[in-house]
Protein backbone atom coordinates (compact mmCIF):
# COMPACT_ATOMS: atom_id res chain seq x y z
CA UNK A 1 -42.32 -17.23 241.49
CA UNK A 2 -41.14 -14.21 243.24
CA UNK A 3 -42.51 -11.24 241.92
CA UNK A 4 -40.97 -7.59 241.28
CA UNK A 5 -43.16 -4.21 241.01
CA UNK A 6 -42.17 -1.32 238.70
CA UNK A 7 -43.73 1.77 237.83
CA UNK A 8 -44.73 1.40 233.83
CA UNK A 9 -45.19 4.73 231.31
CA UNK A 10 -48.32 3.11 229.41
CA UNK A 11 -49.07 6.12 227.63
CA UNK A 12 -48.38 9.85 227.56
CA UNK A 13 -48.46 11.17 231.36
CA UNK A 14 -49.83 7.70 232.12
CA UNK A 15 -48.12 5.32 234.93
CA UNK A 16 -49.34 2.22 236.24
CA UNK A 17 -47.75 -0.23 238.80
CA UNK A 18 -47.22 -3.70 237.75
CA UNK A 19 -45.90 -6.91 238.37
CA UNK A 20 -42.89 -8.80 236.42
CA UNK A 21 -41.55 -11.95 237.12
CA UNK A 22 -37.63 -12.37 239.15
CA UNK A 23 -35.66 -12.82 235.77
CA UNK A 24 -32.61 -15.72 236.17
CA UNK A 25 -29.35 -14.66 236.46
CA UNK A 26 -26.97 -16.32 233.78
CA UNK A 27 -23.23 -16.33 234.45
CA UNK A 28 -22.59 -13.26 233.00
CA UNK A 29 -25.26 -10.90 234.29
CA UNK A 30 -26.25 -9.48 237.62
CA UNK A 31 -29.69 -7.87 239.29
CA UNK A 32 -29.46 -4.51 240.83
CA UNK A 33 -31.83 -4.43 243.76
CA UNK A 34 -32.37 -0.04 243.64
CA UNK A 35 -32.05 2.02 246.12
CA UNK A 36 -32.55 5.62 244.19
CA UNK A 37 -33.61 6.63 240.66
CA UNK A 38 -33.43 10.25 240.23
CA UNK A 39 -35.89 12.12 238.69
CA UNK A 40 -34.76 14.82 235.86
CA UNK A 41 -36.09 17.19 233.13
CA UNK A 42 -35.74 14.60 230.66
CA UNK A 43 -38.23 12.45 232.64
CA UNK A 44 -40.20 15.20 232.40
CA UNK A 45 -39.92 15.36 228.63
CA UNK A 46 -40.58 11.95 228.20
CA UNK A 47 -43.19 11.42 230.02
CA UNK A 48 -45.73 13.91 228.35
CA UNK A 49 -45.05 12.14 224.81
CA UNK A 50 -46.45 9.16 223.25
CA UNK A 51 -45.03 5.51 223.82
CA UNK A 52 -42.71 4.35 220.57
CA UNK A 53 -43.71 0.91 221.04
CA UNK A 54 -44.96 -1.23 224.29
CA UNK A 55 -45.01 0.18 227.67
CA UNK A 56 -41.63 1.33 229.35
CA UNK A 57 -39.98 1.18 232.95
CA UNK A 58 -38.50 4.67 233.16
CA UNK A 59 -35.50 5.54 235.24
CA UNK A 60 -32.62 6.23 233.94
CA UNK A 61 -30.34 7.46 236.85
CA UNK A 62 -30.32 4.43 239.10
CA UNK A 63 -28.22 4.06 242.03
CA UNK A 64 -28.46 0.37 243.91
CA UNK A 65 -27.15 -2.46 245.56
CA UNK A 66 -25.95 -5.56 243.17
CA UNK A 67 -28.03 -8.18 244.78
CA UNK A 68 -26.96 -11.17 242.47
CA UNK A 69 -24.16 -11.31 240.42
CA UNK A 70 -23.41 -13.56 238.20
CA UNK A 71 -19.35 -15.64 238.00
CA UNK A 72 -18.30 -14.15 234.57
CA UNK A 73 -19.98 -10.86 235.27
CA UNK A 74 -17.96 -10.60 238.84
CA UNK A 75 -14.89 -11.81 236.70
CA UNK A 76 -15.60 -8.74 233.92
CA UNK A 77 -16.44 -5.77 235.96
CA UNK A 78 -15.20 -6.23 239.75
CA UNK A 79 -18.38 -6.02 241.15
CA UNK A 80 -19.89 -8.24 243.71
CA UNK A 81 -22.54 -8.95 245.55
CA UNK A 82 -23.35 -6.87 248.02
CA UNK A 83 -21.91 -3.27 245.95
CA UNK A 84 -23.50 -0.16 245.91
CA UNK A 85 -23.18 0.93 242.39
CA UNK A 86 -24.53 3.56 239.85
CA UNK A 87 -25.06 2.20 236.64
CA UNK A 88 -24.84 4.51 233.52
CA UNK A 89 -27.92 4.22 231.37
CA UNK A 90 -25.50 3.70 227.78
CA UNK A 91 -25.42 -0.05 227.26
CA UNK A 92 -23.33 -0.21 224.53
CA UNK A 93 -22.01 -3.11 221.91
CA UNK A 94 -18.61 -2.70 223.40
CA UNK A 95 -17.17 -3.85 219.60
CA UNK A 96 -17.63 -0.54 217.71
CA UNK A 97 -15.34 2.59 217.10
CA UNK A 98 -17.68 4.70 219.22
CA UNK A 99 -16.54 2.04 222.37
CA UNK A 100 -13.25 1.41 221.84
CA UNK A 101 -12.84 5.50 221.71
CA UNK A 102 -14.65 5.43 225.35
CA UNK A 103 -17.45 7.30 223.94
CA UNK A 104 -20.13 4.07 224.14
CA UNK A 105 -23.01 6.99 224.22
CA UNK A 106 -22.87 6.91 220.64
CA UNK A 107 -22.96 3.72 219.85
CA UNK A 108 -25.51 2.41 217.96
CA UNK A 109 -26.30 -0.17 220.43
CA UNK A 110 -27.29 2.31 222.58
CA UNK A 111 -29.31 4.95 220.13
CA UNK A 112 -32.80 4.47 221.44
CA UNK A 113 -34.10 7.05 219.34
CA UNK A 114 -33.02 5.68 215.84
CA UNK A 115 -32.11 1.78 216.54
CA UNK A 116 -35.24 -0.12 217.67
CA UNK A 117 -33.63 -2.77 219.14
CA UNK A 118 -31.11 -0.26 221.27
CA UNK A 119 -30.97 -0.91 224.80
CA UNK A 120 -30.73 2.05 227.25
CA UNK A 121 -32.05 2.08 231.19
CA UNK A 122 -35.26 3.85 231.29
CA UNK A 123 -36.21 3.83 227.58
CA UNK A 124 -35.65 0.30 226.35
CA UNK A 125 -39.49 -1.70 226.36
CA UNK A 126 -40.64 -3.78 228.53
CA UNK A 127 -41.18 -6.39 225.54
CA UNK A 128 -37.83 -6.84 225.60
CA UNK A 129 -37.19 -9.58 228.10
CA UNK A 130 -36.40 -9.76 231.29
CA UNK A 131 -38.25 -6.30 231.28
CA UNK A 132 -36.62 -5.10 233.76
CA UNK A 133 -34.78 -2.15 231.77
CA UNK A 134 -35.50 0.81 234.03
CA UNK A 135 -34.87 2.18 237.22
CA UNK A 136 -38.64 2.70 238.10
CA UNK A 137 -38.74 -0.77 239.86
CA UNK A 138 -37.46 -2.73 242.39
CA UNK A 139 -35.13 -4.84 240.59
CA UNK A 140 -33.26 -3.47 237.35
CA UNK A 141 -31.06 -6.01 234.88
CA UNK A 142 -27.66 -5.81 234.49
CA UNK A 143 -26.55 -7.53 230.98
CA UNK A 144 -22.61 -8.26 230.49
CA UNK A 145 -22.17 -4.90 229.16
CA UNK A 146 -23.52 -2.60 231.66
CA UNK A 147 -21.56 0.29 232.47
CA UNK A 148 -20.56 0.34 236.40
CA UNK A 149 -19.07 2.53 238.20
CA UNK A 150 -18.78 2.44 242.40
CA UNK A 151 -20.13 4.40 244.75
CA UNK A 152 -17.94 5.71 247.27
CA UNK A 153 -17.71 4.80 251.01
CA UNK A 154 -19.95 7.68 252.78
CA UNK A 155 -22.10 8.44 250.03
CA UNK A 156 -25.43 7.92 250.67
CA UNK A 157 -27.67 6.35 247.81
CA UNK A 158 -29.41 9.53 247.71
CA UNK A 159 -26.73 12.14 247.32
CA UNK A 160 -25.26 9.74 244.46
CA UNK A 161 -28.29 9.72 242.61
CA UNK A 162 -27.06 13.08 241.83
CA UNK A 163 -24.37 11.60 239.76
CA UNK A 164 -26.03 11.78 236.00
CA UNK A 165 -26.90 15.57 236.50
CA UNK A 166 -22.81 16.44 238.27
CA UNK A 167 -21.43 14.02 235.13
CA UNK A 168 -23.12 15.71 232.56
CA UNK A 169 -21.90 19.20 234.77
CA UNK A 170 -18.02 17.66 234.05
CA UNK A 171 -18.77 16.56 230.39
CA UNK A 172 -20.39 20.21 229.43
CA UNK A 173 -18.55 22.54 231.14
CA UNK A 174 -14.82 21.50 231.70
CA UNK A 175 -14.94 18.73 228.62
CA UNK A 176 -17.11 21.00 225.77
CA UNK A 177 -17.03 24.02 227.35
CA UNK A 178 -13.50 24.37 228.50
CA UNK A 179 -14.60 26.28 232.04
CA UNK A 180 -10.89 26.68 233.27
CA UNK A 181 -9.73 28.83 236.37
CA UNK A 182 -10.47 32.63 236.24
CA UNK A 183 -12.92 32.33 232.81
CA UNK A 184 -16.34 34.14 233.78
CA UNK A 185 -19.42 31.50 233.27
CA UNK A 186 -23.28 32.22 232.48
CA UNK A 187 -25.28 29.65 233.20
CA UNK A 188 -28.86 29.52 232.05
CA UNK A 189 -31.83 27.84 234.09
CA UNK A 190 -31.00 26.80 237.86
CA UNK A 191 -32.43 23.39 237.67
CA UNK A 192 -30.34 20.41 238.69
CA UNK A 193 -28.31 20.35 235.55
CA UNK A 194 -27.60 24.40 235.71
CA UNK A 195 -27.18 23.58 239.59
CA UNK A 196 -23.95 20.63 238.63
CA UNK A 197 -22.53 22.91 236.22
CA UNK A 198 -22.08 25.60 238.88
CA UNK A 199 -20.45 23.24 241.10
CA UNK A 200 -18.30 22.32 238.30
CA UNK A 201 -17.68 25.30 237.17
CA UNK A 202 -17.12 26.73 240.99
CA UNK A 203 -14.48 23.71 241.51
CA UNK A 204 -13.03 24.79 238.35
CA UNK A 205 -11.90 27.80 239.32
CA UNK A 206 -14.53 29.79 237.65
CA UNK A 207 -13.98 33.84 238.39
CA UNK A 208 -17.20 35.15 238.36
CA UNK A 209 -20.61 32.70 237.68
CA UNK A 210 -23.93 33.98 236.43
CA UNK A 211 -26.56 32.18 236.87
CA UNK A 212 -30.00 33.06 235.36
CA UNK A 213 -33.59 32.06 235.76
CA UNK A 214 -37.50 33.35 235.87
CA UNK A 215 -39.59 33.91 238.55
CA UNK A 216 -40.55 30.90 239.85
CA UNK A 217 -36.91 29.71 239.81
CA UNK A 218 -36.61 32.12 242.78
CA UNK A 219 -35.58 29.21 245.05
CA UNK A 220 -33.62 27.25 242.67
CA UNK A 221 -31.42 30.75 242.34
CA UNK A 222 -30.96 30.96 246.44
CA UNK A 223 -29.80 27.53 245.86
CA UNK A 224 -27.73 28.94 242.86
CA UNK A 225 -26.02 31.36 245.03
CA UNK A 226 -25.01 28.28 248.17
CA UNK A 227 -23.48 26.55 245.41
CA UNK A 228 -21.80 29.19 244.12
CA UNK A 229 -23.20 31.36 241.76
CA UNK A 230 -21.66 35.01 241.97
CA UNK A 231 -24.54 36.79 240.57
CA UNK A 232 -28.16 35.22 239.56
CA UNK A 233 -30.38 37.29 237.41
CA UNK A 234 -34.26 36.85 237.11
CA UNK A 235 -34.69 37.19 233.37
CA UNK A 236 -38.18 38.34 233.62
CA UNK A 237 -37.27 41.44 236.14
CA UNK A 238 -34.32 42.29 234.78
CA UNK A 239 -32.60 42.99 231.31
CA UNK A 240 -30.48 39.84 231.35
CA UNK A 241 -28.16 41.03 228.67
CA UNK A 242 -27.61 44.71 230.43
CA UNK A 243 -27.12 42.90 234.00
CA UNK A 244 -24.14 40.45 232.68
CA UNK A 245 -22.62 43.37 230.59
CA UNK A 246 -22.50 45.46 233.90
CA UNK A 247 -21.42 42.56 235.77
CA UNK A 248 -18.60 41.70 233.79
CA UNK A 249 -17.50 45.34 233.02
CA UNK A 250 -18.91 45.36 229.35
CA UNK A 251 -16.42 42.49 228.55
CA UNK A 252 -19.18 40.03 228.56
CA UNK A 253 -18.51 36.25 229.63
CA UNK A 254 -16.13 33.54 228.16
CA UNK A 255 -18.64 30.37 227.95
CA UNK A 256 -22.35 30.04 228.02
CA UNK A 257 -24.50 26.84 229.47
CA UNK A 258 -27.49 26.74 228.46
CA UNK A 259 -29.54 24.38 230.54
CA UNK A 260 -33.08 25.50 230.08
CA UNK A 261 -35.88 23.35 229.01
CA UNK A 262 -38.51 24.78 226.76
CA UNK A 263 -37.51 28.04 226.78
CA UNK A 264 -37.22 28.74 222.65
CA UNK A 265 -34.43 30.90 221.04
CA UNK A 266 -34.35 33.34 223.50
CA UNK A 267 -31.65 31.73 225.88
CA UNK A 268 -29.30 31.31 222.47
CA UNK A 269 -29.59 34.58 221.26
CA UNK A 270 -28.91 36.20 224.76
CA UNK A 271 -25.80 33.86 224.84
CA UNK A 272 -24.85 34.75 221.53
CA UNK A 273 -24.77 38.55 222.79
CA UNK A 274 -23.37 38.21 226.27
CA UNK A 275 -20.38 36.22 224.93
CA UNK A 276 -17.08 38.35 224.78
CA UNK A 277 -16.17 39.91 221.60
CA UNK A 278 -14.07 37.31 220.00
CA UNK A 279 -13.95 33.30 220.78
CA UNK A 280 -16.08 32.37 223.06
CA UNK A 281 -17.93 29.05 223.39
CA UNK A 282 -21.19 28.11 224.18
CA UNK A 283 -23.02 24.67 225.04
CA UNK A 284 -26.30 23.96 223.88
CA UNK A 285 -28.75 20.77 224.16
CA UNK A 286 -30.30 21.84 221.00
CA UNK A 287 -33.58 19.93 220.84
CA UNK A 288 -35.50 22.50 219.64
CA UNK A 289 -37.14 21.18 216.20
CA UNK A 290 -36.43 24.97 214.49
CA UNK A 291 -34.20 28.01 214.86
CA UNK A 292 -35.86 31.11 212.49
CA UNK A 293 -33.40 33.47 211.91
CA UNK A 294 -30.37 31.85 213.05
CA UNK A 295 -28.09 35.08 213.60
CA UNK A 296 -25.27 33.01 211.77
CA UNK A 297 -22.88 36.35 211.15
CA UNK A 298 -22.95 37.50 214.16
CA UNK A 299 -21.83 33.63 215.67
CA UNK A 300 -19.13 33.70 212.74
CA UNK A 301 -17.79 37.84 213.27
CA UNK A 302 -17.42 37.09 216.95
CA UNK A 303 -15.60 33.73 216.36
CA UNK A 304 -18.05 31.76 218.78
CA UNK A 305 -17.56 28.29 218.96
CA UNK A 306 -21.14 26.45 219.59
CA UNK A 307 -20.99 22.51 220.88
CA UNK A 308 -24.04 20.25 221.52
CA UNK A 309 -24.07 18.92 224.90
CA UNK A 310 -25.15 14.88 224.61
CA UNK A 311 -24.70 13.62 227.60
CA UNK A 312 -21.72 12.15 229.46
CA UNK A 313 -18.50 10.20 229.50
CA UNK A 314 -17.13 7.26 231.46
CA UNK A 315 -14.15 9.53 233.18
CA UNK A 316 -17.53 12.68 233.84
CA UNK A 317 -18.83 9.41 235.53
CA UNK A 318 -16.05 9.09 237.75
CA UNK A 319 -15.30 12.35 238.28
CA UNK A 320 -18.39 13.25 239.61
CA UNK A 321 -18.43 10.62 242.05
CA UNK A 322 -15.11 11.81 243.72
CA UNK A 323 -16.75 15.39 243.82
CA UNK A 324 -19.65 14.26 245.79
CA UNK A 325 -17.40 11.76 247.55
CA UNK A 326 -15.50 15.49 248.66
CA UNK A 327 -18.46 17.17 250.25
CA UNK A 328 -16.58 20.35 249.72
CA UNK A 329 -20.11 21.96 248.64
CA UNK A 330 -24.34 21.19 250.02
CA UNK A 331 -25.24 19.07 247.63
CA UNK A 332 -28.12 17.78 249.61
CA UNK A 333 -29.55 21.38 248.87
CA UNK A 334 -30.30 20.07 245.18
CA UNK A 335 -31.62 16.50 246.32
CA UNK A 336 -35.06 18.27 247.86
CA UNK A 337 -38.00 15.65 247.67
CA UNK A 338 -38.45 11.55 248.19
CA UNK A 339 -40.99 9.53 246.53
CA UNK A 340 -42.24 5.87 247.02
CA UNK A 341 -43.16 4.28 243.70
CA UNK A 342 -46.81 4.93 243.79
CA UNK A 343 -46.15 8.37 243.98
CA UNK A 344 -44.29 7.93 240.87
CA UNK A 345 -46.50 10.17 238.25
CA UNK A 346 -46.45 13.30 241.41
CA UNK A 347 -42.91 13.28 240.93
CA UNK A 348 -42.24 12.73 237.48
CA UNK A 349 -44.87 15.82 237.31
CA UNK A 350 -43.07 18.02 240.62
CA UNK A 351 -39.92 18.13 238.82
CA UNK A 352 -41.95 19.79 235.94
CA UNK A 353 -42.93 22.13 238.08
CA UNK A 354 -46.45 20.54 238.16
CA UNK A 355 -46.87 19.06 241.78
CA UNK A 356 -45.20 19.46 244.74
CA UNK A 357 -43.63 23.02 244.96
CA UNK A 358 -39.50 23.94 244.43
CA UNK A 359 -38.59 20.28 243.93
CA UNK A 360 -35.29 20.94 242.58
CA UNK A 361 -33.97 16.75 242.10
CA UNK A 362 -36.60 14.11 243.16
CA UNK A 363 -35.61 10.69 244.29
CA UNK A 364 -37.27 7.91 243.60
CA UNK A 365 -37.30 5.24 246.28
CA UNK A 366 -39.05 1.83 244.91
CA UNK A 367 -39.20 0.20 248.67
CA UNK A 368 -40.32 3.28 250.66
């Protein structure tokens, strides 16, 4: 039987390649044969903890080519053989409220983190047959309710592997945020997500964007400033807070982004202060297990509205396929490194900052 290799997490910061048996297609599925899984700070995240269960096949941002697709599933979504697709990592019941509202990222279904049967690309175990549930292999599984959007013509696998981190860009900044034309943006942390949201924000109509980072972000903020970015600020040679008053007149700025990763409080609290005096809005990820001294009146006496970023939508999806599809900005600026999948743990680790130098979005190739 014809055999497919993946990359497995078998413990914390462990990988190993191994083998998994071609699944069978039934009528109403399909096999993605992948081209690119990209490579992001919650890969990094992930891969440094322990495993919740059996081993996993990472890869959650998987762009391919649908290499066998089954009648009903053709019938369903539209897709045939032959497609180059990205495929959402949500894989949701498609029954609840959550799905018939659109919003199938909260579905139950798909809640990895509290429902141990929930199926997501690039968390879901590899107990679960066919296996094949992440985007660190050759061959991913589509079930019926995969969510499947096209790639344009023109776009190159690897530029739309940059899809999750510009869909999340729409969903944050013009869907939570509210980023309309003229509104002055900070953005905190240039990786790849603080990268999309300047695009976003830049296509917006954005006035003036800040962008800020530390030290060894210093080529992630050149990038910044190709993008877009009006102003970057390096937080550890500068007073951030002074800088963004003094850029923006003492007004301060209309909506904070706060994409950093492991960086505490202190990005909050400097949002909290550059905001402008009253109703401004700021987007957090909010993973951080504690907050001490949560400056709640000073949120509440400058009206600041505070929304947890979680993820993307179906219409972000699409969205940020048309504005990579538009070339309007050098996205291929962002998408810096390739990696074959033996290299897999170097660039799960790069994109932490802890192998190859100023990889900004790594893309995983499984045949290179």
């Amino acid at each position: 039987m014809e055999k497919v290799k993946a990359a497995v997490k078998t413990g914390p910061s462990k990988i190993e390649i191994r083998e998994y048996d071609m699944p069978e297609v039934p009528p109403d599925a399909a096999l993605l044969k992948m081209e690119v899984a990209g490579i992001c700070g919650t890969d990094v995240k992930m891969y440094k903890e322990p495993l919740k269960g059996a081993p996993v096949i990472m890869g959650h941002e998987n762009i391919g080519t649908i290499a066998k697709a089954g009648r009903d599933f053709t019938k369903r979504k539209g897709f045939k053989e032959g497609d180059l697709v990205f495929v959402e990592h949500y894989v949701g019941c498609m029954k609840c409220e959550w799905c018939h509202r659109g919003e199938y990222r909260h579905c139950e279904a798909t809640d990895w983190r509290g429902n141990p049967d929930g199926l997501r690309f690039g968390y879901t175990s590899t107990e679960k047959a066919p296996h094949l549930w992440g985007g660190f292999a050759q061959y991913v599984y589509l079930p019926w309710n995969s969510i499947i959007h096209k790639v344009p013509a023109g776009v190159a696998p690897e530029l739309a592997g940059l899809v999750t981190p510009m869909a999340n860009g729409v969903e944050w900044s013009l869907f939570d945020g509210g980023v309309k034309y003229d509104d002055i943006v900070l953005i905190q942390g240039p990786g790849q997500q603080g990268l999309s949201q300047t695009v976003i924000c830049k296509q917006a109509g954005a006035s003036k964007i800040i962008v800020t980072g530390t030290s060894k972000d210093a080529a992630r903020l050149e990038v910044a400033k190709l993008l877009g970015a009006d102003h970057v600020i390096n937080v550890q040679t500068e007073d951030p807070l002074a800088r963004i008053l003094e850029l923006t007149g003492g007004r301060g700025v209309d909506v904070v982004l706060d994409c950093t990763a492991g960086a505490g409080t202190f990005p909050i609290l400097l949002g909290i202060e550059a905001l402008k005096r009253k109703g401004g809005t700021m987007v957090v990820q909010g993973e951080m297990g504690d907050f001490p001294n949560w400056p709640l009146s000073k949120m509440t006496l400058k009206w600041i509205t505070i929304k947890s970023a979680r993820g993307h939508s179906y219409r972000a999806c699409e969205l940020a396929l048309a504005q990579i599809a538009s070339k309007r900005f050098p996205l291929e600026k962002i998408t810096t490194h390739k990696f074959g999948l033996k290299d897999t743990d170097l660039a799960i680790r790069s994109v932490g900052n802890a192998g190859v130098p100023d990889v900004i979005h790594a893309s995983l190739m499984p045949w290179m």
